[in-house]
N, C-alpha and C. Protein backbone atom coordinates (compact mmCIF):
# COMPACT_ATOMS: atom_id res chain seq x y z
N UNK A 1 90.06 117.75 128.13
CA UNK A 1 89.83 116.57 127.32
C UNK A 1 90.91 116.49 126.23
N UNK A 2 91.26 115.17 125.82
CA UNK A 2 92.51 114.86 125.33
C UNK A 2 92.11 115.44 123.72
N UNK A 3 92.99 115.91 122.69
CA UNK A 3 92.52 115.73 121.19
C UNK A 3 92.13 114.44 121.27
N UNK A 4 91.48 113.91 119.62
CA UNK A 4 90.81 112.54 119.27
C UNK A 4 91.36 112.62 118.19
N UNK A 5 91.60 111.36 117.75
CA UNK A 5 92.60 110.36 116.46
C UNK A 5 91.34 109.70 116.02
N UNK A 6 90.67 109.89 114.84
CA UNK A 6 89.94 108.58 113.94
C UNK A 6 90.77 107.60 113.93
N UNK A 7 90.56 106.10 113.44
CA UNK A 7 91.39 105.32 113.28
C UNK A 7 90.59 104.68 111.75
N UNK A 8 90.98 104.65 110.64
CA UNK A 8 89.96 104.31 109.81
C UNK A 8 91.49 102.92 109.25
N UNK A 9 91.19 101.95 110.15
CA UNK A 9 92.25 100.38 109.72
C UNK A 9 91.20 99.10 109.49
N UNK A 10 91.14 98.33 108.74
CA UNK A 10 90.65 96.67 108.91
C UNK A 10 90.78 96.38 110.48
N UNK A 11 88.89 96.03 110.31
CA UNK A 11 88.64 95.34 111.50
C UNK A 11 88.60 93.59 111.42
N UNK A 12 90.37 92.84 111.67
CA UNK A 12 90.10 91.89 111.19
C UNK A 12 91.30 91.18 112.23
N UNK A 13 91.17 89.90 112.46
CA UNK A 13 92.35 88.97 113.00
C UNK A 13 93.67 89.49 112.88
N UNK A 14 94.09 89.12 111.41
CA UNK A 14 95.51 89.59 110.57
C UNK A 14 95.70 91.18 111.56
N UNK A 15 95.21 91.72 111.36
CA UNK A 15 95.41 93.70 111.68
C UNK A 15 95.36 93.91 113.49
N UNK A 16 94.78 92.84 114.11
CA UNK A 16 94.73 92.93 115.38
C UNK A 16 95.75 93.66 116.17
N UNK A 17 96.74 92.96 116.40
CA UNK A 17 98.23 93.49 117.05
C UNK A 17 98.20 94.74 116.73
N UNK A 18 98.00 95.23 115.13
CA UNK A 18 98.63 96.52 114.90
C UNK A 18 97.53 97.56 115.43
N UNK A 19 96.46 96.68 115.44
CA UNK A 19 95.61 97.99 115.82
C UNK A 19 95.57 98.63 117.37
N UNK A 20 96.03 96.78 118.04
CA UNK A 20 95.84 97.31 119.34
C UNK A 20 97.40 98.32 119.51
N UNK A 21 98.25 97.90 118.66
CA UNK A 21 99.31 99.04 118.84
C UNK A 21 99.32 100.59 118.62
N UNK A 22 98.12 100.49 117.40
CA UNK A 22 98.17 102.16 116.81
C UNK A 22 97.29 102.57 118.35
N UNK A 23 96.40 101.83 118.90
CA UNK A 23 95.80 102.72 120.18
C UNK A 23 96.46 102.95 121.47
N UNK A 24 97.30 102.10 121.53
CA UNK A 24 98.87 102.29 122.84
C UNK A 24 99.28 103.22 122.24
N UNK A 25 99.65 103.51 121.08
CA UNK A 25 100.65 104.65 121.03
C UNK A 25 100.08 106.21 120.51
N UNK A 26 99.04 105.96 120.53
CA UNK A 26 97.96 106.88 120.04
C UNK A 26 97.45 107.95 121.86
N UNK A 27 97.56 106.53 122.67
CA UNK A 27 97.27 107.34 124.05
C UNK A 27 98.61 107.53 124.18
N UNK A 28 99.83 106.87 124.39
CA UNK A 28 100.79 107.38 124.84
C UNK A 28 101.28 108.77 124.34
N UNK A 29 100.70 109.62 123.72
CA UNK A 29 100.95 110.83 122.80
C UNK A 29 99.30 111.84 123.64
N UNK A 30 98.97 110.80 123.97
CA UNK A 30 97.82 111.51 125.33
C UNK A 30 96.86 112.01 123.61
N UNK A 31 96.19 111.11 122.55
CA UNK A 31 95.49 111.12 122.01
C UNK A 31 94.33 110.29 122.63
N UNK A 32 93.08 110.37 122.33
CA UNK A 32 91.56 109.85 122.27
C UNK A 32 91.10 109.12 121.27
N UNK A 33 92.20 107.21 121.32
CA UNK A 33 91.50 106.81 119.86
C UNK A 33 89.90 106.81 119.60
N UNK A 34 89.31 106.72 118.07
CA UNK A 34 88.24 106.55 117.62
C UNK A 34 87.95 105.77 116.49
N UNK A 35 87.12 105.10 116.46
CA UNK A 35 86.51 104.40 115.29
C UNK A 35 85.51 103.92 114.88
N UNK A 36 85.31 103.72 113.94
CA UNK A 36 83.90 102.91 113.67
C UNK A 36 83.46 101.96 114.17
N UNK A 37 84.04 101.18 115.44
CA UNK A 37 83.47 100.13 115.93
C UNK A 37 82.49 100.63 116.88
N UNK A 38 82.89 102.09 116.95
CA UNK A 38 81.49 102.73 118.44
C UNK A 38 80.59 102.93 118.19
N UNK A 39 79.94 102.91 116.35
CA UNK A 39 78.78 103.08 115.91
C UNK A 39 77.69 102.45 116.32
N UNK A 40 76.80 102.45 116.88
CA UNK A 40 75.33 100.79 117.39
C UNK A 40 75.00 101.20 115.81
N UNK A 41 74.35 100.12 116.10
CA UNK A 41 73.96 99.49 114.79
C UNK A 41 72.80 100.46 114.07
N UNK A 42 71.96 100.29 114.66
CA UNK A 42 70.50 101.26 114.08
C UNK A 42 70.91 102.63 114.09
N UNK A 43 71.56 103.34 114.19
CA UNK A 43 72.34 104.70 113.88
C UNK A 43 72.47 104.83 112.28
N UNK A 44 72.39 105.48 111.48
CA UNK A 44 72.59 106.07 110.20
C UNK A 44 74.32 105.96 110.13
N UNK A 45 75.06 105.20 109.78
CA UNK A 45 76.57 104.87 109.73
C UNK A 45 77.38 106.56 109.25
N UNK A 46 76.33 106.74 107.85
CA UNK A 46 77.63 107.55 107.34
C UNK A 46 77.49 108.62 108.13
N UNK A 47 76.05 109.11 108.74
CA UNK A 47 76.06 110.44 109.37
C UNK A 47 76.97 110.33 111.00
N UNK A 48 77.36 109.10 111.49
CA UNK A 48 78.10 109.09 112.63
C UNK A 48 79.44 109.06 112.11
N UNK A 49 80.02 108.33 111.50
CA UNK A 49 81.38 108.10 110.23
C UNK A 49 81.53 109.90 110.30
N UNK A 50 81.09 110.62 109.62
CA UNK A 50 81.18 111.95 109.42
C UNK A 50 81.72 112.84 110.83
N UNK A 51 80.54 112.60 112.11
CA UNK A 51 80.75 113.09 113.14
C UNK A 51 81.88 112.62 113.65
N UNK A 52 82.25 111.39 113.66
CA UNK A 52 83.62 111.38 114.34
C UNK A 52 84.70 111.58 113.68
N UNK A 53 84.99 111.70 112.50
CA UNK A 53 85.99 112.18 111.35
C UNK A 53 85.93 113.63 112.39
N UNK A 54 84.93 114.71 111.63
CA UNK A 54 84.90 116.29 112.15
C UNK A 54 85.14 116.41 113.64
N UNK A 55 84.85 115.21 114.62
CA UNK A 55 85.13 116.05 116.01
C UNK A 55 86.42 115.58 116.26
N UNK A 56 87.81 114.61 115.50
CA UNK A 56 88.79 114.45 115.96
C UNK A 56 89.58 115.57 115.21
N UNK A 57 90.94 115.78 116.18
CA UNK A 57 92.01 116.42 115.34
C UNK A 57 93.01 115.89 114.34
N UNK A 58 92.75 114.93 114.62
CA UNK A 58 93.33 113.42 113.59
C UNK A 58 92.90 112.62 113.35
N UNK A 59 93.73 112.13 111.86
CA UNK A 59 92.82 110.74 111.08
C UNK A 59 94.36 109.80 110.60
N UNK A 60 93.74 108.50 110.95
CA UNK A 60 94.63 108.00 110.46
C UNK A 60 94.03 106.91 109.52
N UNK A 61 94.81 106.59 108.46
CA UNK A 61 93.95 105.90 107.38
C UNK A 61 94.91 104.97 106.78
N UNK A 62 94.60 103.30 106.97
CA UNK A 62 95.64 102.76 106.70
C UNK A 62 94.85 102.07 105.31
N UNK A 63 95.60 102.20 104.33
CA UNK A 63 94.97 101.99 102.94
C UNK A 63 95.80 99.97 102.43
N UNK A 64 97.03 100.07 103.29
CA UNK A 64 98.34 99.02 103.42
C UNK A 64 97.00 97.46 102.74
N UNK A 65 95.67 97.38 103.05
CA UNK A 65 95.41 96.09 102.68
C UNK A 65 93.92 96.03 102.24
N UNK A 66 93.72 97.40 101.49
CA UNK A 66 92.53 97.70 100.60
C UNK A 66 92.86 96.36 99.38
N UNK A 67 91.85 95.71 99.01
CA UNK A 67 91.97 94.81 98.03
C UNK A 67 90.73 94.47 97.85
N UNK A 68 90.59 93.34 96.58
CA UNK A 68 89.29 92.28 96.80
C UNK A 68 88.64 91.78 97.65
N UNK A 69 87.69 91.73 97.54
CA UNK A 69 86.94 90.97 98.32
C UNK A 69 85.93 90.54 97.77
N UNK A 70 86.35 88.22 97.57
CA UNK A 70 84.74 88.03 96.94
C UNK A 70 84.81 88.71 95.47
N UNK A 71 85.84 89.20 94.57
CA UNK A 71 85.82 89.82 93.64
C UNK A 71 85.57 90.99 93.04
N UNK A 72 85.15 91.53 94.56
CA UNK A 72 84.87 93.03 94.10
C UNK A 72 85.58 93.92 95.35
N UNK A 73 85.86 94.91 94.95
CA UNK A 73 86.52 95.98 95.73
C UNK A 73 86.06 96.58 96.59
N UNK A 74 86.51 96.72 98.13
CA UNK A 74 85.85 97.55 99.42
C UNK A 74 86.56 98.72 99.31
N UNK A 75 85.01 99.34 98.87
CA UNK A 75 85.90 101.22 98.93
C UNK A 75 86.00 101.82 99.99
N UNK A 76 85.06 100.95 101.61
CA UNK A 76 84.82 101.73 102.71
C UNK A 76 86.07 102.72 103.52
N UNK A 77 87.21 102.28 102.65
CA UNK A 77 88.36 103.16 103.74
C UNK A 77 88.55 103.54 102.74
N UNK A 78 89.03 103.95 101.37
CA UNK A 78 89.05 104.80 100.69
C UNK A 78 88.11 106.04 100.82
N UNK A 79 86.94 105.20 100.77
CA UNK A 79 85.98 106.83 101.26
C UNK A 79 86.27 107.74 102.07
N UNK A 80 86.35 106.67 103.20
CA UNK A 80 86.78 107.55 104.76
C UNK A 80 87.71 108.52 104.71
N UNK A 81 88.97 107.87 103.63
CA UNK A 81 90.00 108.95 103.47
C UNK A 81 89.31 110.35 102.67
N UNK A 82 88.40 110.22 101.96
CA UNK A 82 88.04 111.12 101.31
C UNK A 82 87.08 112.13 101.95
N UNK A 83 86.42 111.44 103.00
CA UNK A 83 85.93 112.50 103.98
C UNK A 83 86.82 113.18 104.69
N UNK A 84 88.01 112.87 104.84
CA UNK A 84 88.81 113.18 106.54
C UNK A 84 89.37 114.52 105.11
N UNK A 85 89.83 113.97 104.05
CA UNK A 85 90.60 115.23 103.21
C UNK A 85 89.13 116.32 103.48
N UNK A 86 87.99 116.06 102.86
CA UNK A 86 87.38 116.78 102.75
C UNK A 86 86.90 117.76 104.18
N UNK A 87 87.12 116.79 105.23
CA UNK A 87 86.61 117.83 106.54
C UNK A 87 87.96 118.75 107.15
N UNK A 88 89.10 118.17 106.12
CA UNK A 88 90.32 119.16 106.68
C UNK A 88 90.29 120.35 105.58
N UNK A 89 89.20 120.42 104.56
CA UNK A 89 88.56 121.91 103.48
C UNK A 89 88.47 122.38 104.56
N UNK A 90 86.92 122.72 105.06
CA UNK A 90 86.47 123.05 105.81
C UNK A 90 86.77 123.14 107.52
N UNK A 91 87.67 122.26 107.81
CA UNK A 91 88.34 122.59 109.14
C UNK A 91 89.80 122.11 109.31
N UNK A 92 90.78 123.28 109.02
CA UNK A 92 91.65 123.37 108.32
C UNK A 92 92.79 122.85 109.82
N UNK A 93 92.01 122.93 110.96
CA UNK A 93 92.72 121.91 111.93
C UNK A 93 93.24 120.45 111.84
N UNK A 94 91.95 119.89 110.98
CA UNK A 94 91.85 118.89 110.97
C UNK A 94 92.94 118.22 109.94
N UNK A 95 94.19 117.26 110.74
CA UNK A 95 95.22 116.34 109.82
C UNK A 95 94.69 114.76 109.60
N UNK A 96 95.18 114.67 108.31
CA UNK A 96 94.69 113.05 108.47
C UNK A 96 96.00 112.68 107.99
N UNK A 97 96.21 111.42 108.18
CA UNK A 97 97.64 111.00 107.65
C UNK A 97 97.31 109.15 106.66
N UNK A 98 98.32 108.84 106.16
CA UNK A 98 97.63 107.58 104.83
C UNK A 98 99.13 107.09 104.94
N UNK A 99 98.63 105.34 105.32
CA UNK A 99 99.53 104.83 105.97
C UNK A 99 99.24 103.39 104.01
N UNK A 100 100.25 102.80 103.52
CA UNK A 100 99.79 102.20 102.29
C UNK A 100 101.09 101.29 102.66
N UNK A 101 100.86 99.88 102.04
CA UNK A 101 102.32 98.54 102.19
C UNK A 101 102.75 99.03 101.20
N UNK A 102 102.86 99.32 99.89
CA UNK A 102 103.68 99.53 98.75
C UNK A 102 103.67 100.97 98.56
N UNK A 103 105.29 101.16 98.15
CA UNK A 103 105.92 102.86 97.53
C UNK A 103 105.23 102.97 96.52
N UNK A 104 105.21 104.21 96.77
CA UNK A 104 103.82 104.68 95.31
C UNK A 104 103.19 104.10 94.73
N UNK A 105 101.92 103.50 95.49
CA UNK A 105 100.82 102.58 94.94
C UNK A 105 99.62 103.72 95.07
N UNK A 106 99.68 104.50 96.20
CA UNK A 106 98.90 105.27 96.15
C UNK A 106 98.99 106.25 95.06
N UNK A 107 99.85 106.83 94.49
CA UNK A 107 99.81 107.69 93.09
C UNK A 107 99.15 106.84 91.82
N UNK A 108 98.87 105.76 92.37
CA UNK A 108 98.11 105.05 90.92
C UNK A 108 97.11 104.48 91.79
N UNK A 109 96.95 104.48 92.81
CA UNK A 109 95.13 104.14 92.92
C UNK A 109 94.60 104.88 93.78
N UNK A 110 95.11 106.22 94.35
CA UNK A 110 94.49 107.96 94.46
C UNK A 110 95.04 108.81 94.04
N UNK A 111 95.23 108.73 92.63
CA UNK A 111 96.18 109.64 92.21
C UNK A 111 95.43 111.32 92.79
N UNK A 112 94.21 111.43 92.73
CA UNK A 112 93.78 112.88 93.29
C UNK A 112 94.84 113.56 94.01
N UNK A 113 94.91 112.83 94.92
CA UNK A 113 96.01 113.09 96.28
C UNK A 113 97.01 113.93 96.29
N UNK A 114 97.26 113.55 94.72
CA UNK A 114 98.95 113.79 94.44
C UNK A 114 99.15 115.63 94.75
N UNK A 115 100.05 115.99 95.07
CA UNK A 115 100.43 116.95 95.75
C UNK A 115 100.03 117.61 97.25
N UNK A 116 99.50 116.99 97.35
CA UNK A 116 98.65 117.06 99.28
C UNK A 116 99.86 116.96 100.29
């Protein structure tokens, strides 16, 4: 069985292309994309969110179009990134990688990060 790649990107029109690209090139590297779209609904989100973070060997986390929404801020992929750091504590296999549109935006809105 192939390793597995989380994919933690906007599930949205705009992001389409790229997403269907990060999963072409995600198998062409003979990876197993994953994401939150395989969750059913009546499932407990964060406790499946968790399981598929811990059973891939990779995370990829595109932060590039975290913003407003409606006036208030969606932390849902920020979090995610904060699980995938946290399940690579504890399973030190585990890489995630943080994909952002602007040079060092992330040192001012995760600064935690900084030296990772």
């Amino acid at each position: 069985m192939p390793h597995s790649a989380f994919l933690n990107v906007p599930y949205d029109q705009r992001y389409e292309k790229m997403f269907v690209a990060l999963i072409a090139g995600l198998c062409a590297f003979g990876l197993r994309p994953r994401a939150t779209l395989e969750i059913p609904g009546p499932s407990r989100r964060l406790d499946r969110i968790l399981e598929l973070i811990s059973a891939c060997r990779y995370s990829f986390h595109d932060l590039s179009r975290v913003q407003l929404s409606h006036g208030a801020p969606r932390f849902n992929m920020p979090f995610e990134i904060g699980l995938a750091v946290a399940t690579a504590r504890w399973r030190p296999a585990h890489q995630w990688f943080l994909f952002e549109a602007r040079r060092f935006r992330i040192q001012q809105t995760l600064s935690d990060l900084g030296g990772t």
